[in-house]
C-alpha atoms as a PDB file:
ATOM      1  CA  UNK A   1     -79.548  -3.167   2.868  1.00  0.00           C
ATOM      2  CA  UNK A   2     -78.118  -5.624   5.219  1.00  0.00           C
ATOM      3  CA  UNK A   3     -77.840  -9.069   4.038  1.00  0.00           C
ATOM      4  CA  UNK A   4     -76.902 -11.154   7.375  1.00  0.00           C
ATOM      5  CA  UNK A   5     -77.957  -9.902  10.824  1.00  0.00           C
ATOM      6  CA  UNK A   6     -77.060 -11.129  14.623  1.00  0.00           C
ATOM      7  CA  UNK A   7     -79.126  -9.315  16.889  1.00  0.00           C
ATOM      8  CA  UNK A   8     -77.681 -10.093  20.101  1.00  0.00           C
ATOM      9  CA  UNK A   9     -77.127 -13.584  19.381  1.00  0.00           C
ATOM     10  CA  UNK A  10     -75.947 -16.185  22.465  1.00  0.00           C
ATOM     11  CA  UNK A  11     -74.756 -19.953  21.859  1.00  0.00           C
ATOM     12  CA  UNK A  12     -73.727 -22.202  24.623  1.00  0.00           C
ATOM     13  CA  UNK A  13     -72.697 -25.995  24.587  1.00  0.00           C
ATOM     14  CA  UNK A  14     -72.579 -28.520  27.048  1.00  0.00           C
ATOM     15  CA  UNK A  15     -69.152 -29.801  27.835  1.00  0.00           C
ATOM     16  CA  UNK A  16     -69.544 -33.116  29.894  1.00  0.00           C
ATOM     17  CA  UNK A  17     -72.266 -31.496  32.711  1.00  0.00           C
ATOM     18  CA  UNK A  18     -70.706 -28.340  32.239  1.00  0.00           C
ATOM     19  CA  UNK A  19     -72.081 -25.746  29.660  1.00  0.00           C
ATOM     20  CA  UNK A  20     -69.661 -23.764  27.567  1.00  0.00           C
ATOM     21  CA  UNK A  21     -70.750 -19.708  26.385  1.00  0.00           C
ATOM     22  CA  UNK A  22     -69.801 -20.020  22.560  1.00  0.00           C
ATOM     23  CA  UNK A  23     -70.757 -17.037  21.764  1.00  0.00           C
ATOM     24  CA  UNK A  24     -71.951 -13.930  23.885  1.00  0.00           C
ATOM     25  CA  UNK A  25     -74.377 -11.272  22.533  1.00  0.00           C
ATOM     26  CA  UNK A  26     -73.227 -11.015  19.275  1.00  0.00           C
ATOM     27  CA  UNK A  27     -74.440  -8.304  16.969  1.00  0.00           C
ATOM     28  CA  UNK A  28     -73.348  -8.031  13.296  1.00  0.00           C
ATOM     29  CA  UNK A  29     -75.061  -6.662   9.930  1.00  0.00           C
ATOM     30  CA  UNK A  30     -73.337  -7.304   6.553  1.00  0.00           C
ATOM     31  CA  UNK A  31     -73.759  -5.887   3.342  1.00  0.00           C
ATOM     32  CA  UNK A  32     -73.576  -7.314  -0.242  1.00  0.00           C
ATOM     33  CA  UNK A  33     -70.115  -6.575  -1.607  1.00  0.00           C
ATOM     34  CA  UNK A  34     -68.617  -6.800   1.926  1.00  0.00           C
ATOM     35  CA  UNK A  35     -65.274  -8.430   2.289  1.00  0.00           C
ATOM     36  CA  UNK A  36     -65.528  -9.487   6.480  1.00  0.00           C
ATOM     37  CA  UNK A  37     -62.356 -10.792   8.102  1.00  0.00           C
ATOM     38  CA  UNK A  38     -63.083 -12.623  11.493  1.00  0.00           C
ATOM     39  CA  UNK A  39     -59.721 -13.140  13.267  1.00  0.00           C
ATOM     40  CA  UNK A  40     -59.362 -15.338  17.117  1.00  0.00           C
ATOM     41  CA  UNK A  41     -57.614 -18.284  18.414  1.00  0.00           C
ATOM     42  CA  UNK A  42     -59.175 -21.475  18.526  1.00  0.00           C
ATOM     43  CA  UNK A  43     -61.929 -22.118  21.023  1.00  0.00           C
ATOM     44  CA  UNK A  44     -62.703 -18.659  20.884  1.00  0.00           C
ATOM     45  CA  UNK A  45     -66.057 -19.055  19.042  1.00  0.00           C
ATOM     46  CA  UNK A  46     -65.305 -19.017  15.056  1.00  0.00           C
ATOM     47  CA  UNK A  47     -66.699 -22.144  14.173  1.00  0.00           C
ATOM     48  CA  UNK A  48     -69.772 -21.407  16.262  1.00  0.00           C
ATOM     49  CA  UNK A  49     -69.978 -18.061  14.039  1.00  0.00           C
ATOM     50  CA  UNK A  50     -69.615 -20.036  10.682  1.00  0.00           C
ATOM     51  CA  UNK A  51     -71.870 -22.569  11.712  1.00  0.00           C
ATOM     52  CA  UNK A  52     -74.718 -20.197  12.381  1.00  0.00           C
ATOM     53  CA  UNK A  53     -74.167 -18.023   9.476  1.00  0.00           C
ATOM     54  CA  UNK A  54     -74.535 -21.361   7.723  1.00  0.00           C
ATOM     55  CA  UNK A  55     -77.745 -22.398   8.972  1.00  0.00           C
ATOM     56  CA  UNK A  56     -76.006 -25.568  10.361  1.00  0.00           C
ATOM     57  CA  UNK A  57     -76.955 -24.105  14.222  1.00  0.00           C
ATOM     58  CA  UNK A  58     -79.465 -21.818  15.569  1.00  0.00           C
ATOM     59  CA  UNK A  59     -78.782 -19.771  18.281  1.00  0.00           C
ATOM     60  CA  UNK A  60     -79.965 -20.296  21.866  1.00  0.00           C
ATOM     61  CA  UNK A  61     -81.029 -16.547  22.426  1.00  0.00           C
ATOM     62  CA  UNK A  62     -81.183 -13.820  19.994  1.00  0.00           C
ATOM     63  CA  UNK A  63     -82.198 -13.628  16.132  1.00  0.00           C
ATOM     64  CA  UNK A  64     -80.097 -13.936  12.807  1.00  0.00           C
ATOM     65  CA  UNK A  65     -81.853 -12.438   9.724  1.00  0.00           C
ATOM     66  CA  UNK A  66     -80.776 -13.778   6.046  1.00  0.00           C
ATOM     67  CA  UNK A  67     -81.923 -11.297   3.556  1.00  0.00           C
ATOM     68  CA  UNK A  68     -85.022 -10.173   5.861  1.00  0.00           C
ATOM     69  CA  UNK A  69     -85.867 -13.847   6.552  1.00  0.00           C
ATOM     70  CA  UNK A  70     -85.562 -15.008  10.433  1.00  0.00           C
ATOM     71  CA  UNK A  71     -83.495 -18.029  10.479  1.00  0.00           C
ATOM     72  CA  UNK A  72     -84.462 -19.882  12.972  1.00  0.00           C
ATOM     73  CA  UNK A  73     -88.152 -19.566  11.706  1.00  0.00           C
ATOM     74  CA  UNK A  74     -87.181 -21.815   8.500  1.00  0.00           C
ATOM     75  CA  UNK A  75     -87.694 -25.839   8.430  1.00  0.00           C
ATOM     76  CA  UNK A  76     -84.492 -28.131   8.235  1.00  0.00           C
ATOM     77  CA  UNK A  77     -85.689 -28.531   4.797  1.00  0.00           C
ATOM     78  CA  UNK A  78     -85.605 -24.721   3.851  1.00  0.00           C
ATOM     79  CA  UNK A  79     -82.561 -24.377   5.842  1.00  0.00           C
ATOM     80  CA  UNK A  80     -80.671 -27.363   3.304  1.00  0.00           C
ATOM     81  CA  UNK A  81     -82.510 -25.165   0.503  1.00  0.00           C
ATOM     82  CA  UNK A  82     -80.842 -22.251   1.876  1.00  0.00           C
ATOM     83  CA  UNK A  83     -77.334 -23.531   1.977  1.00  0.00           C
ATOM     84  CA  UNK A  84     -77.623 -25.150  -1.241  1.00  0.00           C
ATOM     85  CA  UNK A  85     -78.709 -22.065  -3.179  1.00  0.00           C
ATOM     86  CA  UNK A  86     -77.732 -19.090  -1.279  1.00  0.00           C
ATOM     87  CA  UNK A  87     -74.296 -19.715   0.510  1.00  0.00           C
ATOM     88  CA  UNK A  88     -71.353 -21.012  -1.116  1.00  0.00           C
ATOM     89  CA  UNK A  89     -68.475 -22.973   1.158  1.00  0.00           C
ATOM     90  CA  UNK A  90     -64.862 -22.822   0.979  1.00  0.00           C
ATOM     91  CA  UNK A  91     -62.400 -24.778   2.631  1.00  0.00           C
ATOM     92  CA  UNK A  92     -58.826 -24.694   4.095  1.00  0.00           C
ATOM     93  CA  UNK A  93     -58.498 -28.223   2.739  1.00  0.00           C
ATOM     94  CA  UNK A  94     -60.553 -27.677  -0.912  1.00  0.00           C
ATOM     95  CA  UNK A  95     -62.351 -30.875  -0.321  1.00  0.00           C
ATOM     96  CA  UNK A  96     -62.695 -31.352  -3.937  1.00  0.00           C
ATOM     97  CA  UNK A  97     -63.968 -34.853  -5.171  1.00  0.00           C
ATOM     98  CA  UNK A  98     -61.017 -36.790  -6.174  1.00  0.00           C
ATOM     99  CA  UNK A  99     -62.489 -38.661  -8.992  1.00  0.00           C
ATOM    100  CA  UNK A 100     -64.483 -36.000 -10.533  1.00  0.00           C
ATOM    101  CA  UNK A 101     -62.657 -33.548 -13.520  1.00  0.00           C
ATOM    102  CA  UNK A 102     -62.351 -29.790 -12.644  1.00  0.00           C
ATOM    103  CA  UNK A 103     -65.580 -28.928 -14.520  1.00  0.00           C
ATOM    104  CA  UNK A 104     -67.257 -31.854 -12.875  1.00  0.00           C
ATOM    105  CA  UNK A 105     -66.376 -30.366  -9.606  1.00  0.00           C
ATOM    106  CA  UNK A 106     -67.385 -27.215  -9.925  1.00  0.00           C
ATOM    107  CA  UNK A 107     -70.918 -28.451 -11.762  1.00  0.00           C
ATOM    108  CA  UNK A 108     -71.288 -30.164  -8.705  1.00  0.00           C
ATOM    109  CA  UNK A 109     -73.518 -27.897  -6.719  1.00  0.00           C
ATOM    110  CA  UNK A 110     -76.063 -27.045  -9.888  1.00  0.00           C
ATOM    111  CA  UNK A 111     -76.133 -30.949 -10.185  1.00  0.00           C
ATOM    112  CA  UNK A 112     -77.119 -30.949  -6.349  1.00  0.00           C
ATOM    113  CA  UNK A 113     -79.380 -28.198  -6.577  1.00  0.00           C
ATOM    114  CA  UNK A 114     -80.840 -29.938  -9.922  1.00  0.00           C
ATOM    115  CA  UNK A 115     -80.016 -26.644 -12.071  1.00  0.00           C
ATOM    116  CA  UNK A 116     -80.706 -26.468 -15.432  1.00  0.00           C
ATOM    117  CA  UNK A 117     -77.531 -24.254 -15.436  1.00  0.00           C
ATOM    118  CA  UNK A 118     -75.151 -27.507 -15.543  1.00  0.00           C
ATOM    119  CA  UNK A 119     -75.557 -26.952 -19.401  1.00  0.00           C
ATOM    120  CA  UNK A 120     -75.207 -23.490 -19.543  1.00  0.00           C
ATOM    121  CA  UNK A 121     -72.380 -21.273 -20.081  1.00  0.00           C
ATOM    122  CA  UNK A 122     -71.885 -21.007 -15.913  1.00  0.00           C
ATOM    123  CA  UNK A 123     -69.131 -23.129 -15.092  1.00  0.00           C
ATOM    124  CA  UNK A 124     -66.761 -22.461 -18.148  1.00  0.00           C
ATOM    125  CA  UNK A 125     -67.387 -18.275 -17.211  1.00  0.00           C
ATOM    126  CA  UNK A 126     -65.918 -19.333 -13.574  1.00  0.00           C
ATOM    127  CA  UNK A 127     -63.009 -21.185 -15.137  1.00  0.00           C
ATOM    128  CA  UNK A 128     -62.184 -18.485 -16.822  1.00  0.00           C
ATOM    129  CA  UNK A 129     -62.730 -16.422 -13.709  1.00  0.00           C
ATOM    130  CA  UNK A 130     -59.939 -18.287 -11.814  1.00  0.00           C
ATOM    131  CA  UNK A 131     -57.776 -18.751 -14.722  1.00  0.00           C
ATOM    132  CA  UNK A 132     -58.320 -22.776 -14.981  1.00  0.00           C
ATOM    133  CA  UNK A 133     -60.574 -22.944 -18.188  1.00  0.00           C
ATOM    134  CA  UNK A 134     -57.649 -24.735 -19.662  1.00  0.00           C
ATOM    135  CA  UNK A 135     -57.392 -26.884 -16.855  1.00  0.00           C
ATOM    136  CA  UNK A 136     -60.860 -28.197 -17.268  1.00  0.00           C
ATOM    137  CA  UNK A 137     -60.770 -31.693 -18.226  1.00  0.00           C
ATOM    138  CA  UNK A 138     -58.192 -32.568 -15.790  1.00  0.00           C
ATOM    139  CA  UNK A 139     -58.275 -33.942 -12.145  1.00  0.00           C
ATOM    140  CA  UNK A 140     -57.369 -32.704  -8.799  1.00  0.00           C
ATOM    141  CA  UNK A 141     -54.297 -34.497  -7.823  1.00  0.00           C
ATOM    142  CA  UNK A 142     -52.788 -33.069 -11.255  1.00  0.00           C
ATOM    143  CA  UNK A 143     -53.225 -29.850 -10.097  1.00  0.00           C
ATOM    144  CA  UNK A 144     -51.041 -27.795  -7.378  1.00  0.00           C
ATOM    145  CA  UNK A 145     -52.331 -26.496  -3.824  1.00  0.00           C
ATOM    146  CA  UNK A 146     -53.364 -23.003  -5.013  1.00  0.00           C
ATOM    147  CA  UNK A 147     -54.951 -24.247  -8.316  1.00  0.00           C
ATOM    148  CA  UNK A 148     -56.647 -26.427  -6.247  1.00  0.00           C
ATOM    149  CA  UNK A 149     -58.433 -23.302  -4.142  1.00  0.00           C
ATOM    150  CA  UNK A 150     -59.277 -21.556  -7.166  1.00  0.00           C
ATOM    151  CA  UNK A 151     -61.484 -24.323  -8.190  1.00  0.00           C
ATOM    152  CA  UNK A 152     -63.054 -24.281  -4.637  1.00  0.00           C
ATOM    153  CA  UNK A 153     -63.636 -20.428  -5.358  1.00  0.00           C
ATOM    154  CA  UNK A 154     -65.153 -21.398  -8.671  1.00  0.00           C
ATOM    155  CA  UNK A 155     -67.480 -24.115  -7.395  1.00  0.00           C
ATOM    156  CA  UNK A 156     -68.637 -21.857  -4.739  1.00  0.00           C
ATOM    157  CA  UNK A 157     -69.693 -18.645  -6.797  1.00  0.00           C
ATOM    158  CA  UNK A 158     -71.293 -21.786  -9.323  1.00  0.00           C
ATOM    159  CA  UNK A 159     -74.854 -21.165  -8.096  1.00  0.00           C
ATOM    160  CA  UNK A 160     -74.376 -17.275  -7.590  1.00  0.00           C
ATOM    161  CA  UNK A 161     -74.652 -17.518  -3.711  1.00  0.00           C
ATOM    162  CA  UNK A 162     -75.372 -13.906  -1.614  1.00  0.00           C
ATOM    163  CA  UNK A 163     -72.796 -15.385   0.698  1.00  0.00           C
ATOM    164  CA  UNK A 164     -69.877 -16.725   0.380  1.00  0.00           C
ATOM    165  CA  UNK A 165     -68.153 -18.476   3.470  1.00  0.00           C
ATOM    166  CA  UNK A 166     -64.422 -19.611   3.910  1.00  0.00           C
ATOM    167  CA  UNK A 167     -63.091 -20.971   6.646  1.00  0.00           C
ATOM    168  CA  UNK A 168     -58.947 -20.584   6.655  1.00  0.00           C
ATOM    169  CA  UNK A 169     -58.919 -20.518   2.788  1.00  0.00           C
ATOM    170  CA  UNK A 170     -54.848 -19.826   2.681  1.00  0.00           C
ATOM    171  CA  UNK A 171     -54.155 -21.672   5.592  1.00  0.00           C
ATOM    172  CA  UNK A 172     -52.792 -24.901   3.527  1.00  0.00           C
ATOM    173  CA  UNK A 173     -51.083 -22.783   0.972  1.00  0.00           C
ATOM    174  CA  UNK A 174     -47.492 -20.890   1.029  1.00  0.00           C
ATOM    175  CA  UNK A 175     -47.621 -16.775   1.471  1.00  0.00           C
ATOM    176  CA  UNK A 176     -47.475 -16.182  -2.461  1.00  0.00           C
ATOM    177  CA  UNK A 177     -50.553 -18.520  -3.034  1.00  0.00           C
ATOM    178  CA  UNK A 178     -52.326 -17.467  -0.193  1.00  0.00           C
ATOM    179  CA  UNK A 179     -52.243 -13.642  -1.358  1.00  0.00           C
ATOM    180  CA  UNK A 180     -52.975 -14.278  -4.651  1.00  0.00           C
ATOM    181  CA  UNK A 181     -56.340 -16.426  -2.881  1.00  0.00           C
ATOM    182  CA  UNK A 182     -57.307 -13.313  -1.100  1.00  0.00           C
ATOM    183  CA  UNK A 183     -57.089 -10.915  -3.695  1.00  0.00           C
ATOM    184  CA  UNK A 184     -59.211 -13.123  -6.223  1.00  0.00           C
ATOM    185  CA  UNK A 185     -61.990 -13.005  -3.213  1.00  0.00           C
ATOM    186  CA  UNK A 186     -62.036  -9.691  -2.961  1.00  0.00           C
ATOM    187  CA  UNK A 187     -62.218  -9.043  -5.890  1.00  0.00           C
ATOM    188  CA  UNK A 188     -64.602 -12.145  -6.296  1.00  0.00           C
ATOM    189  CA  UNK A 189     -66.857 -10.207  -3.628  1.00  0.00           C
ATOM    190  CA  UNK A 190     -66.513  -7.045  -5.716  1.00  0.00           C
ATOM    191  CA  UNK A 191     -67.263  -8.073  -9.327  1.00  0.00           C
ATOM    192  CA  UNK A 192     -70.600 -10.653  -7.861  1.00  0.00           C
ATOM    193  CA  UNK A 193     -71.445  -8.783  -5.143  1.00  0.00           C
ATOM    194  CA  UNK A 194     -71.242 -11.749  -3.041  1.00  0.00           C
ATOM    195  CA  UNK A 195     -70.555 -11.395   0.811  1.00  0.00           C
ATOM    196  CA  UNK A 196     -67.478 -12.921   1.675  1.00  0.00           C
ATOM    197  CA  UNK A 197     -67.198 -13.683   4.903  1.00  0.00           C
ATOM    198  CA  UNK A 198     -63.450 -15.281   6.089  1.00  0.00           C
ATOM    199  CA  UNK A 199     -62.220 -16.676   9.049  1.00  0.00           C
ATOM    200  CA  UNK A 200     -58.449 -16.092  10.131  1.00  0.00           C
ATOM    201  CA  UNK A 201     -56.116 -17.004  12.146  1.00  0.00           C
ATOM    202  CA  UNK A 202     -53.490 -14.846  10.168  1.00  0.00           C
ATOM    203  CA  UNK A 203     -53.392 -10.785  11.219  1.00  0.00           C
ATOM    204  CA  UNK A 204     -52.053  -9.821   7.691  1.00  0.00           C
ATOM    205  CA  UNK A 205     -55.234 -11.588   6.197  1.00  0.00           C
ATOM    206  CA  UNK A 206     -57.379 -10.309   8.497  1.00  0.00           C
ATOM    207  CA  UNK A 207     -56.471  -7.025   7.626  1.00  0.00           C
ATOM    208  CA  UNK A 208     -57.425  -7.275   4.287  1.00  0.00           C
ATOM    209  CA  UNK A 209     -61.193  -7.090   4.727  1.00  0.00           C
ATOM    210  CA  UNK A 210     -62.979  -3.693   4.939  1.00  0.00           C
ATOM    211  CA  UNK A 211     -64.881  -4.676   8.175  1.00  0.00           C
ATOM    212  CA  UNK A 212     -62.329  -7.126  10.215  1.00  0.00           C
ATOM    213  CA  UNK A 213     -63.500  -8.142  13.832  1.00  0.00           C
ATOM    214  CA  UNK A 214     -61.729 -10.091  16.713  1.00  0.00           C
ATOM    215  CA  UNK A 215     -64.044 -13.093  18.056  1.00  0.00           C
ATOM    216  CA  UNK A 216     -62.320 -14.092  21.641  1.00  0.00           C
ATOM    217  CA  UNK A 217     -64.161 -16.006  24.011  1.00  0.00           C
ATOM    218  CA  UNK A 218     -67.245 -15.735  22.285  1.00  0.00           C
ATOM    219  CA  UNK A 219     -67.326 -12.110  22.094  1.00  0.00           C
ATOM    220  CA  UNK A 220     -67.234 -10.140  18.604  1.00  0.00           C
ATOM    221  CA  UNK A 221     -65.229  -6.931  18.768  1.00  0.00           C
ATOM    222  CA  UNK A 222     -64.454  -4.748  15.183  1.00  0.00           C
ATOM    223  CA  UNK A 223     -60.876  -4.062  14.704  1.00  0.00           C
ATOM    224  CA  UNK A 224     -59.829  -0.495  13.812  1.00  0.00           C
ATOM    225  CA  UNK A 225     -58.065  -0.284  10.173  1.00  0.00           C
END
């Protein structure tokens, strides 16, 4: 069963007086379990992608389906609901709260989503996930680049979202870290059965999804393994 579906989906912007084609007849299903790899230069319509997947932007034409549900058809208020439960974020950039302990940081989005899980058992079992239980009581800045993006991974798998979108998670971290990022996602989107859903710039990441796709100006094209 598909869990995300664009069915021929078009996105345009205006530039100045001028309107800029985002994205051009897109059509995509995912499953649950799916490891997607979305590779293209900038400009060439990623961001547009993410954003829709994300509920941030609906499409001008065409229809995206969430788990059977019709997107555009929700309130701004069941779209927040939607990102706050359903879809977890990560970052090239971790954008973890400087001020807040580990634990804190991954609570974070059960304390947003006013969870009764933020006493549970939840956090500490992602902790352990990522290998940072020990690290749990400490802050960000103590910790190093790639510890750093395990926590992200952690705080987004917190509220046991069916997707799971990162936007250039390696791209502030050496080769080493950056492999060792990918392969906990995969195997992330394995063990939860979360869709993981990563945008590229890097071929050798891309090809580490099973479906990868080009997106070039606008236009989604799968990639042959």
């Amino acid at each position: 069963m598909a869990i995300i579906q664009f069915i021929d989906v078009h996105k345009s912007y205006l530039s100045g007086a001028a309107p800029v084609t985002a994205l051009q007849g897109v059509n995509l299903s995912f499953e649950a379990g799916d490891f997607v790899t979305i590779m293209g230069p900038s400009g060439g319509g990623k961001t547009t992608l993410l954003n829709l997947l994300a509920g941030l932007d609906l499409p001008d034409m065409g229809q995206i389906f969430l788990q059977d549900r019709k997107v555009s058809d929700l309130s701004d208020h069941d779209l927040t609901l939607l990102r706050r439960k359903e879809i977890g974020f990560v970052f090239q950039f971790f954008n973890l709260m400087p001020t807040l302990t580990i634990q804190e940081n991954v609570e974070l989005p059960l304390l947003l989503a006013h969870s009764s899980k933020t006493q549970g058992s939840r956090v500490q079992t992602l902790l352990e996930y990522v290998g940072l239980w020990d690290r749990a009581q400490s802050f960000p800045a103590e910790l190093s680049g790639g510890e750093m993006q395990r926590v992200a991974i952690a705080r987004a798998l917190v509220h046991q979202p069916v997707i799971l979108l990162a936007d250039e998670p390696t791209g502030n971290l050496d080769s080493e870290n950056g492999q060792k990022i990918i392969e906990l996602m995969q195997r992330a989107a394995s063990d939860f059965n979360t869709t993981v859903i990563l945008v590229t710039h890097n071929p050798q990441i891309a090809a580490c999804g099973n479906k990868h796709f080009e997106i070039r100006d606008g236009k989604l094209t799968p990639i042959s393994s």
